[in-house]
Protein backbone atom coordinates (compact mmCIF):
# COMPACT_ATOMS: atom_id res chain seq x y z
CA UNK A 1 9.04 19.09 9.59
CA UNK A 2 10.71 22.48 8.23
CA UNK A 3 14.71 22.27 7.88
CA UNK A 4 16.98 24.93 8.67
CA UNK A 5 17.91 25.51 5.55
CA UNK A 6 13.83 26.10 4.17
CA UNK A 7 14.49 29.72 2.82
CA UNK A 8 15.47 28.52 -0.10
CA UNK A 9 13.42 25.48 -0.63
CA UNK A 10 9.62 25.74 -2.56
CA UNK A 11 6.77 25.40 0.10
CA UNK A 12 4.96 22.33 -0.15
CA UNK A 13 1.97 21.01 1.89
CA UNK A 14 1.30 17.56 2.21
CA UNK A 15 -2.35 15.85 3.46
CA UNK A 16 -2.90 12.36 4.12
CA UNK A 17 -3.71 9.84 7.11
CA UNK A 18 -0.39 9.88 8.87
CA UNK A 19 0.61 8.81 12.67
CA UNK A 20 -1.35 8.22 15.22
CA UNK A 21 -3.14 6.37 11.81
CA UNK A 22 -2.41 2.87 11.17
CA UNK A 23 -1.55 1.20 7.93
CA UNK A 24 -0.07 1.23 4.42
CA UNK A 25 -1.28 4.76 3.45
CA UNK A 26 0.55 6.02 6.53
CA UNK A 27 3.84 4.28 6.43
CA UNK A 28 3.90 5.20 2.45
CA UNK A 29 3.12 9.11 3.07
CA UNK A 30 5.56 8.93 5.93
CA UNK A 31 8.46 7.68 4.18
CA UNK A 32 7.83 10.20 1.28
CA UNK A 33 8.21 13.23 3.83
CA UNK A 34 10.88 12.08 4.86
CA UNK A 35 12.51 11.94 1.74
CA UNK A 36 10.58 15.08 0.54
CA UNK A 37 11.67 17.44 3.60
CA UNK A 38 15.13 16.99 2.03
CA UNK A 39 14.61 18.96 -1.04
CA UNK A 40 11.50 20.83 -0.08
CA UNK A 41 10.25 23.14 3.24
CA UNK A 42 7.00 20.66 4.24
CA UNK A 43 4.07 21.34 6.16
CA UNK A 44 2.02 17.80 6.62
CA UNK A 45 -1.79 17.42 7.86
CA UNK A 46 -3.63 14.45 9.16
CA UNK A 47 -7.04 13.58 10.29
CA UNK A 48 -8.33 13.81 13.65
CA UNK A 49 -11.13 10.74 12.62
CA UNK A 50 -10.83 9.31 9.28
CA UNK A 51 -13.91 7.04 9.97
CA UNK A 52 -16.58 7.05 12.02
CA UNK A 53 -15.96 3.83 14.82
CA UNK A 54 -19.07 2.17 13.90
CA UNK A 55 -18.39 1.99 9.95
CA UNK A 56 -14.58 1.13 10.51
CA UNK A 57 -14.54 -2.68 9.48
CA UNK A 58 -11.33 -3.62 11.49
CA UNK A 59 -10.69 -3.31 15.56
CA UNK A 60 -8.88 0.67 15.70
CA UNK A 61 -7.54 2.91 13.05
CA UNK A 62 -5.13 3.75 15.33
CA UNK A 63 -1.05 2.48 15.67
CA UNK A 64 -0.47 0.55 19.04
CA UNK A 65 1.82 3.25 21.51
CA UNK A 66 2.16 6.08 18.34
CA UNK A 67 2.23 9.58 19.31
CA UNK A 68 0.71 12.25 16.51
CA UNK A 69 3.47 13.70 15.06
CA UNK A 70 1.65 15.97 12.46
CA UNK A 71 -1.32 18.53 13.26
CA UNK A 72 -4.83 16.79 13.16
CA UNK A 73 -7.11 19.08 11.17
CA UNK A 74 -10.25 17.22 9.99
CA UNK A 75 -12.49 14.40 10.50
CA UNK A 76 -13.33 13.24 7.31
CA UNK A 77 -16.94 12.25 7.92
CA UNK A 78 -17.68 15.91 9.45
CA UNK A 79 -17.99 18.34 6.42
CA UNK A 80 -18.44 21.06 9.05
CA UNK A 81 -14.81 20.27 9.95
CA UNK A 82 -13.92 20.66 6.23
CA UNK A 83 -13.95 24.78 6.31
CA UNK A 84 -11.25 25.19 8.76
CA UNK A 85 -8.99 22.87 7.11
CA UNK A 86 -9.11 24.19 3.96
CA UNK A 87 -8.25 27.70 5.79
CA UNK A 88 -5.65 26.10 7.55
CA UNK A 89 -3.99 24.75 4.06
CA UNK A 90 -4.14 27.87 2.97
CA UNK A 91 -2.69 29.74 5.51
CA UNK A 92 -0.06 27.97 4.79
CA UNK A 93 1.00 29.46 1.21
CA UNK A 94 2.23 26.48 0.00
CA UNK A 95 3.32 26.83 -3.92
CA UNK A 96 2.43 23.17 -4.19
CA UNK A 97 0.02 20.57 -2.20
CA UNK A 98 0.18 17.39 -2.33
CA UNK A 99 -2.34 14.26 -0.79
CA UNK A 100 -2.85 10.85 -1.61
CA UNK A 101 -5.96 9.41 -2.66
CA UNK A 102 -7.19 5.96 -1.94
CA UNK A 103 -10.72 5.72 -1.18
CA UNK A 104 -13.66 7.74 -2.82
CA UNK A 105 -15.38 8.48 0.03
CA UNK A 106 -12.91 11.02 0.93
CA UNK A 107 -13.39 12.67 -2.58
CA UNK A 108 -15.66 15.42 -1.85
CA UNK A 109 -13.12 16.33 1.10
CA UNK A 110 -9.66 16.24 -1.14
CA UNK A 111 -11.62 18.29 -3.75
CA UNK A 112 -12.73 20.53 -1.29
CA UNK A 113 -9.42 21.63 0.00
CA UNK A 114 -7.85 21.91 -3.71
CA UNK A 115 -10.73 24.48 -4.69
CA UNK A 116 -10.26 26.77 -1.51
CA UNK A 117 -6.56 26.62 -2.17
CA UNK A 118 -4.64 29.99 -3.47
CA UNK A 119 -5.38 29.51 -7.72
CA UNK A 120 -1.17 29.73 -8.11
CA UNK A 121 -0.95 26.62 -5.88
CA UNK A 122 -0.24 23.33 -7.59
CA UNK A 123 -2.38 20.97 -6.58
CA UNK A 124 -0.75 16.92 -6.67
CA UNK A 125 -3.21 13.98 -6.26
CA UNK A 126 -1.21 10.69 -5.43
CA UNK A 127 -3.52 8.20 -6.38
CA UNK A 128 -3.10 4.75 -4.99
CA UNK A 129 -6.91 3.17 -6.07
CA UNK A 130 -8.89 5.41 -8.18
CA UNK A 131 -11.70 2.37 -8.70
CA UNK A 132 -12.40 0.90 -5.07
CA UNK A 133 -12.24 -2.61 -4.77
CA UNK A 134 -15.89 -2.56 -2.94
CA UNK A 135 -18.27 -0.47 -5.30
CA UNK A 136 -20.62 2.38 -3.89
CA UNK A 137 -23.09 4.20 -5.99
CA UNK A 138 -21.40 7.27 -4.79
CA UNK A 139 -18.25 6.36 -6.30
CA UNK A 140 -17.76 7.65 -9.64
CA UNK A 141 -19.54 11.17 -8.97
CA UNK A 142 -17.20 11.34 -6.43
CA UNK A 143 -13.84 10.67 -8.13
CA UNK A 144 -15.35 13.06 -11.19
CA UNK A 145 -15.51 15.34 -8.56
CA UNK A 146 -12.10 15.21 -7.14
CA UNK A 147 -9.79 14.62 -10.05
CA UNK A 148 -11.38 17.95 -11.65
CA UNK A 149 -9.51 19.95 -8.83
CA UNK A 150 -5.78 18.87 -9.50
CA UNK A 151 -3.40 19.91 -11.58
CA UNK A 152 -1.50 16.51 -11.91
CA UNK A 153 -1.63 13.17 -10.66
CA UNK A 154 0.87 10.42 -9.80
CA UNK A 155 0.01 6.49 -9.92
CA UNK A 156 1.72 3.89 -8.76
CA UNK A 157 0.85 1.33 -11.63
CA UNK A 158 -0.68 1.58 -15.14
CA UNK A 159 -3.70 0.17 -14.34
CA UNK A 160 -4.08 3.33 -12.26
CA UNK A 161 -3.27 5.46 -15.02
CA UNK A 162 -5.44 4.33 -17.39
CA UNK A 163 -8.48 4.38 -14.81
CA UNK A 164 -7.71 7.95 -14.38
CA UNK A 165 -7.43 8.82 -17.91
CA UNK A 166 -10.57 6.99 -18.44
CA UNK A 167 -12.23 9.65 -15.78
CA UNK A 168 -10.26 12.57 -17.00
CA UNK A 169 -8.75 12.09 -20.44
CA UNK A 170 -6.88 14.82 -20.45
CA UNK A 171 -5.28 14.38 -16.96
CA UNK A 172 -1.86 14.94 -16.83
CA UNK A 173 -0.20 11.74 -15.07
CA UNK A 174 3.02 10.20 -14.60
CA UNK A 175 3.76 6.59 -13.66
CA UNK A 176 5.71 6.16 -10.76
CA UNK A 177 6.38 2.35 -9.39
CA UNK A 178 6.30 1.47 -5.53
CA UNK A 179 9.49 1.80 -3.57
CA UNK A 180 10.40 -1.21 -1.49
CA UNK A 181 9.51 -0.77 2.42
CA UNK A 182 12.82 -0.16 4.66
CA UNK A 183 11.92 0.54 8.27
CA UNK A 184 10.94 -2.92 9.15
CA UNK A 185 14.60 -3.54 9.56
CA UNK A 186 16.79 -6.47 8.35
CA UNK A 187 15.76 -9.64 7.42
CA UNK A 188 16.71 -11.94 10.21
CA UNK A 189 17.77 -16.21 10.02
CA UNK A 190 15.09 -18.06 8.74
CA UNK A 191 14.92 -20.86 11.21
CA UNK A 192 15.02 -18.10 14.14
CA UNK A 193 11.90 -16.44 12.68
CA UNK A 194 10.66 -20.03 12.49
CA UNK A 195 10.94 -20.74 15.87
CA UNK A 196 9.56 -17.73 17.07
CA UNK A 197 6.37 -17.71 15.64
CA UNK A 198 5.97 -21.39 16.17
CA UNK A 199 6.35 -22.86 12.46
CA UNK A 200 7.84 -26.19 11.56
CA UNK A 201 11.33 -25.64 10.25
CA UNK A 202 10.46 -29.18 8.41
CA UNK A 203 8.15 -27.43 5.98
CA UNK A 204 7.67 -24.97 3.20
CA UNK A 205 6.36 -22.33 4.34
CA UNK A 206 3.82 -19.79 2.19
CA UNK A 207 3.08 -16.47 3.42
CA UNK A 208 -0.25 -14.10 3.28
CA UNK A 209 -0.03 -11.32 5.08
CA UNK A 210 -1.83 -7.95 5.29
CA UNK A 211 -5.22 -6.61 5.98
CA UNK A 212 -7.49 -8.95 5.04
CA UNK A 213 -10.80 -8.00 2.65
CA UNK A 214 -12.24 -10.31 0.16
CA UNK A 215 -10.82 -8.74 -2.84
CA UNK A 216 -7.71 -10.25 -1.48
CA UNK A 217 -8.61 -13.41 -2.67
CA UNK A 218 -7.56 -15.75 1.43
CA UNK A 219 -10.08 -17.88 0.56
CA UNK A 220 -9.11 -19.43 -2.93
CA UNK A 221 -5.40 -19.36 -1.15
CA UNK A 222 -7.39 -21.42 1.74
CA UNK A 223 -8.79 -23.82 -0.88
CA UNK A 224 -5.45 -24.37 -2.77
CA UNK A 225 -3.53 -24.97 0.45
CA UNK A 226 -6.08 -27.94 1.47
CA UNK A 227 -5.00 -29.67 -1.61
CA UNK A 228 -1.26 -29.48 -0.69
CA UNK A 229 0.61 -32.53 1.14
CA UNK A 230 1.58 -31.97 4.76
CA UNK A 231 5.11 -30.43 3.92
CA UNK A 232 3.86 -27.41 3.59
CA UNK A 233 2.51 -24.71 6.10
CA UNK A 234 0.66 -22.05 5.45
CA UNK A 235 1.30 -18.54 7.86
CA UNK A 236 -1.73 -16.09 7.35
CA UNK A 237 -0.78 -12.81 8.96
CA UNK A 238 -3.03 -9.69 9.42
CA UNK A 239 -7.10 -8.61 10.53
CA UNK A 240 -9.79 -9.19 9.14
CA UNK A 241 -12.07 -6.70 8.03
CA UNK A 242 -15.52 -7.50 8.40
CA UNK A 243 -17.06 -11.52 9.27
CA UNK A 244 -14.11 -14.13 9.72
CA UNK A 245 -15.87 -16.89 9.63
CA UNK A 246 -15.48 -17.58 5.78
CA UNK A 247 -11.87 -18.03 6.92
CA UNK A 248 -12.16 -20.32 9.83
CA UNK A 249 -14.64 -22.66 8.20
CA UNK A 250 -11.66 -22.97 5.46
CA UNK A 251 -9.27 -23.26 7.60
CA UNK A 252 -11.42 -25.91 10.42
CA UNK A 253 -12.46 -28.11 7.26
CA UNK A 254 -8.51 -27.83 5.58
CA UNK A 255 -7.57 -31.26 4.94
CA UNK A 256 -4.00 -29.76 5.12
CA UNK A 257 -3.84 -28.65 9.20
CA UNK A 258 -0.94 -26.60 9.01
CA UNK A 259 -1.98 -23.28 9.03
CA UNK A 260 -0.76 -20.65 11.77
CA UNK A 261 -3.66 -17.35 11.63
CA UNK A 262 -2.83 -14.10 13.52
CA UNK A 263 -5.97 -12.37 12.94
CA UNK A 264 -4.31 -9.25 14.06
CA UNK A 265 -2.98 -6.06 12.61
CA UNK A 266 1.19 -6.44 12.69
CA UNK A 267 2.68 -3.92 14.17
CA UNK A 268 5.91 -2.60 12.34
CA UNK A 269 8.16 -3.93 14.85
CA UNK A 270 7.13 -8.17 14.36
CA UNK A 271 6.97 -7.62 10.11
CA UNK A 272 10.48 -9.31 9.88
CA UNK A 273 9.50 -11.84 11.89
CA UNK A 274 6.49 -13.43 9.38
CA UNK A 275 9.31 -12.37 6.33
CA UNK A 276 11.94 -13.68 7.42
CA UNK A 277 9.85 -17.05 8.16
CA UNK A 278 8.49 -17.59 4.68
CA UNK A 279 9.73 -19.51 1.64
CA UNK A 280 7.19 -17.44 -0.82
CA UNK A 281 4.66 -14.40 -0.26
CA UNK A 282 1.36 -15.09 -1.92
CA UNK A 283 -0.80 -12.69 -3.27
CA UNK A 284 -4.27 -14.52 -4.96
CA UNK A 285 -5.99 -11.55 -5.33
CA UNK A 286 -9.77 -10.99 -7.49
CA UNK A 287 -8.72 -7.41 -7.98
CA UNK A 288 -5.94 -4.91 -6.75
CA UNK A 289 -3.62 -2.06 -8.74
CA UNK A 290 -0.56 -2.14 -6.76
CA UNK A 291 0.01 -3.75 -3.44
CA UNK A 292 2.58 -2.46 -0.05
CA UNK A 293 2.59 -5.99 0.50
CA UNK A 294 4.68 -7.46 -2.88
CA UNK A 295 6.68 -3.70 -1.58
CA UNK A 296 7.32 -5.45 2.09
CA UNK A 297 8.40 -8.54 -0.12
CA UNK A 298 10.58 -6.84 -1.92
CA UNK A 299 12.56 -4.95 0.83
CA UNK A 300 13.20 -8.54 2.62
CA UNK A 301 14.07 -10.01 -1.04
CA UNK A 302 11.06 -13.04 -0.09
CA UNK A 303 10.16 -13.87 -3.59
CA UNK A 304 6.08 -13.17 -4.63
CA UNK A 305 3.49 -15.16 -6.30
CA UNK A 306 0.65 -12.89 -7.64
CA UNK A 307 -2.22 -12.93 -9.60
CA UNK A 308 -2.17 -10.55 -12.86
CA UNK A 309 -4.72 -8.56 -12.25
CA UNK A 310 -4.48 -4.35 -11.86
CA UNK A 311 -0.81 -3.68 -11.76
CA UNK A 312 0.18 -6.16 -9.36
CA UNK A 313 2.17 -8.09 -12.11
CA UNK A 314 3.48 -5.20 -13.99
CA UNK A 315 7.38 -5.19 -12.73
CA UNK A 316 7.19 -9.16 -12.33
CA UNK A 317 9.37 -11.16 -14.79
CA UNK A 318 7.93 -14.75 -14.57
CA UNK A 319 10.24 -17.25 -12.84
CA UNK A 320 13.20 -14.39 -12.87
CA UNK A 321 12.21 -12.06 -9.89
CA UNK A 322 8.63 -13.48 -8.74
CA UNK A 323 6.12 -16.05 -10.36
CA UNK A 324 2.34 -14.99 -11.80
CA UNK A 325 -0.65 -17.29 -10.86
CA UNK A 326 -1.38 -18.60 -13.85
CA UNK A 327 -5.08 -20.08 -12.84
CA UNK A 328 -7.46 -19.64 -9.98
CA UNK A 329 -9.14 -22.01 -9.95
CA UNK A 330 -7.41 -23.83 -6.66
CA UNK A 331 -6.72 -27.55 -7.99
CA UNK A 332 -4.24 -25.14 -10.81
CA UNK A 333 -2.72 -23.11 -8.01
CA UNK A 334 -1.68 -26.03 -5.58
CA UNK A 335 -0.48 -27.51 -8.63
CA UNK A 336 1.69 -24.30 -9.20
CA UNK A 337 2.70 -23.79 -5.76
CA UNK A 338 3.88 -27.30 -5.99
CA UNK A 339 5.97 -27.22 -8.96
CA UNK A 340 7.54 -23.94 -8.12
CA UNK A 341 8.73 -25.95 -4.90
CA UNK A 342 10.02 -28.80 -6.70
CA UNK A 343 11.49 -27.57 -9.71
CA UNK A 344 13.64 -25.07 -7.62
CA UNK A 345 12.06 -22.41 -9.24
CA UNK A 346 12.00 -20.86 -5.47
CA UNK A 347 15.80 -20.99 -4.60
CA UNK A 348 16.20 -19.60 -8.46
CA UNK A 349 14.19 -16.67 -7.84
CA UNK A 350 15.63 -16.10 -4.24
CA UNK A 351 19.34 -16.17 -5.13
CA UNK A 352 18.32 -13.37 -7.89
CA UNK A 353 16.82 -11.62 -5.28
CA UNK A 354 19.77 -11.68 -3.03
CA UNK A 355 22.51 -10.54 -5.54
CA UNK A 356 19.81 -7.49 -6.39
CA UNK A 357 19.65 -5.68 -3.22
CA UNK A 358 18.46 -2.23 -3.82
CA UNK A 359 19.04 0.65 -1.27
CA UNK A 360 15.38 1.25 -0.06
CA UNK A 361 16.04 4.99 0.98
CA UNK A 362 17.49 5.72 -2.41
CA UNK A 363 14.55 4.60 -3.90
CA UNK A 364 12.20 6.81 -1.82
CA UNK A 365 14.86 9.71 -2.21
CA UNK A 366 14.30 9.10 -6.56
CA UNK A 367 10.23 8.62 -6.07
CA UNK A 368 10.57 12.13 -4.09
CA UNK A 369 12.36 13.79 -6.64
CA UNK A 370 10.51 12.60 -9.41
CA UNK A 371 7.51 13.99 -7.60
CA UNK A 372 8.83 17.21 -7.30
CA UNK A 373 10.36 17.78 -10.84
CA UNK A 374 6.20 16.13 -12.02
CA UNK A 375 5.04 18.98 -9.61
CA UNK A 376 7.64 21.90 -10.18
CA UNK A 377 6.99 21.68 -14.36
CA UNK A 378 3.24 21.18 -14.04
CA UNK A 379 4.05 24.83 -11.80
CA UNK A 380 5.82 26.38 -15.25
CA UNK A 381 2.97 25.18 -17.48
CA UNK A 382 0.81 27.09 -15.06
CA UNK A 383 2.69 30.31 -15.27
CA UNK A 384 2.95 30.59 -18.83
């Protein structure tokens, strides 16, 4: 991870769950190290375990044929494990470390390695979820906990940043907004996605995709969809964590049949595939504060309906770059999804779309930057 030219670069070490790990957090912290290692010398840590099997809701927390590419230094249910970590971050006299932060459970952990760290490091939290979707009584001793140990945290959405000033009001935070996903590759013909995954080229086609947890809100998309005439299909993409039978007793009693489920974690290589296929991504979630999925959307220029809750809506102009649910209640939604359909509200939104194609890797290059300026003044304050 160190380039040739690191002499002259600060020293920055990075934690977070990282290949052989599956998943969002992953393919976001790997992006930003790649954009990172260009202005900085980087040193990043994974886990070894994140989870223990038997509480892991889904099938493996592991990619399908991915190699560890970073050192594995801790499980994060093994607090024994936790000593030699720290000593390894350390070791590494980094002038600034950074980690993400998305579930409290690793809290103790993450403020674990900040305290053990040298006292002139800077220590970064990027927080993706301060308040977890799926409440613990453990939960806001542990966030207390962690966000006492860093120097300065970066959100990805208001929402966050109020939560976290709400913790710690005198945390120093800066707002920085999801880049759009690249290394899925280009968006492919519409009909040969279609075909591929078996869809009717006949029909509108909706898209949810992602991991799937009730927060998520499947089942009032489920109930919505039922209410929708037959020229519409629905393509439900990603695992299930925990019991799927709410699901398939929505989707067996549907009076609209057309509904293709891959209960399956997508590997990165079939993501333009279910993209490519769709007419509209649809995110109906209860809760959320910023979402890789409307970020996947975004890179294939597939146009988003979203509920406004968290920070989900924040960067969404209605009916200019993506449409807000304005009801759930699921008679309201079909109704919505209809209209959108019929008023060309959906070709609208997907020419605007097409004529504002960002450069993905630019993006990541300016989130990367920003971090390190956020980082590199919170250093000064420090020194003075």
């Amino acid at each position: 991870m160190e380039s040739s030219n690191s002499n002259s670069k600060i020293k920055v070490s990075f934690f977070s769950a990282l290949s052989p790990f599956r998943g969002g957090i992953a393919s976001f912290s790997e992006l930003l190290i790649l954009q990172l290692n260009k202005i900085a010398e980087i040193k990043a840590y994974t886990f070894k375990k994140q989870y223990p099997d038997f509480l892991f809701p889904g099938k493996t927390q592991y990619a399908v044929k991915t190699e560890a590419k970073f050192p594995r230094i801790v499980s994060g249910f093994n607090p024994f494990t936790y000593i030699k970590a720290a000593y390894i971050l350390r070791k590494s006299k980094s002038q600034i470390f950074i980690t993400n932060y998305w579930m409290t459970f690793f809290g103790p952990m993450m403020a674990f390695f900040a305290f053990c760290l040298n006292r002139r490091t800077t220590k970064i939290a990027l927080i993706h979820n301060l308040i977890p979707h799926e409440k613990r009584f453990f939960d806001s001793f542990f966030n207390r906990l962690f966000l006492s140990q860093y120097d300065g945290f970066v959100v990805l959405s208001d929402a966050v940043k109020k939560d976290v000033l709400t913790v710690k009001k005198n945390a120093k935070c800066i707002v920085l907004k999801h880049p759009p996903y690249g290394q899925f590759g280009e968006k492919i013909n519409k009909l040969e996605a279609q075909k591929k995954l078996g869809l009717d080229k006949t029909k509108k086609t909706l898209l949810f995709f992602g991991l799937i947890r009730d927060y998520k809100g499947l089942d009032v998309l489920l109930k919505a969809f039922s209410l929708l005439e037959s020229d519409y299909q629905l393509l439900i993409a990603g695992e299930v964590y925990g019991s799927e039978k709410k699901y398939t007793d929505l989707i067996d009693g549907s009076k609209n049949k057309n509904i293709l489920f891959k209960n399956d974690f997508i590997p990165d290589e079939e993501v333009v595939d279910y993209f490519s296929a769709a007419d509209l991504c649809v995110l109906p979630y209860k809760s959320a504060t910023q979402s890789g999925i409307k970020a996947i959307a975004d890179s294939f220029r597939v146009p988003v309906l979203t509920t406004k809750v968290g920070g989900l809506a924040e960067e969404i102009l209605d009916c200019q770059n993506g449409f807000i649910i304005e009801s759930t209640n699921e008679t309201a939604m079909a109704k919505q999804i209809a209209t959108l359909f019929n008023d060309n509200s959906i070709e609208k939104v997907q020419r605007f779309l097409d004529e504002s194609i960002v450069m993905e890797e630019n993006k990541w290059f300016e989130f990367a930057q920003h971090v390190m300026k956020f980082a590199s003044d919170l250093k000064s304050e420090k020194q003075h």
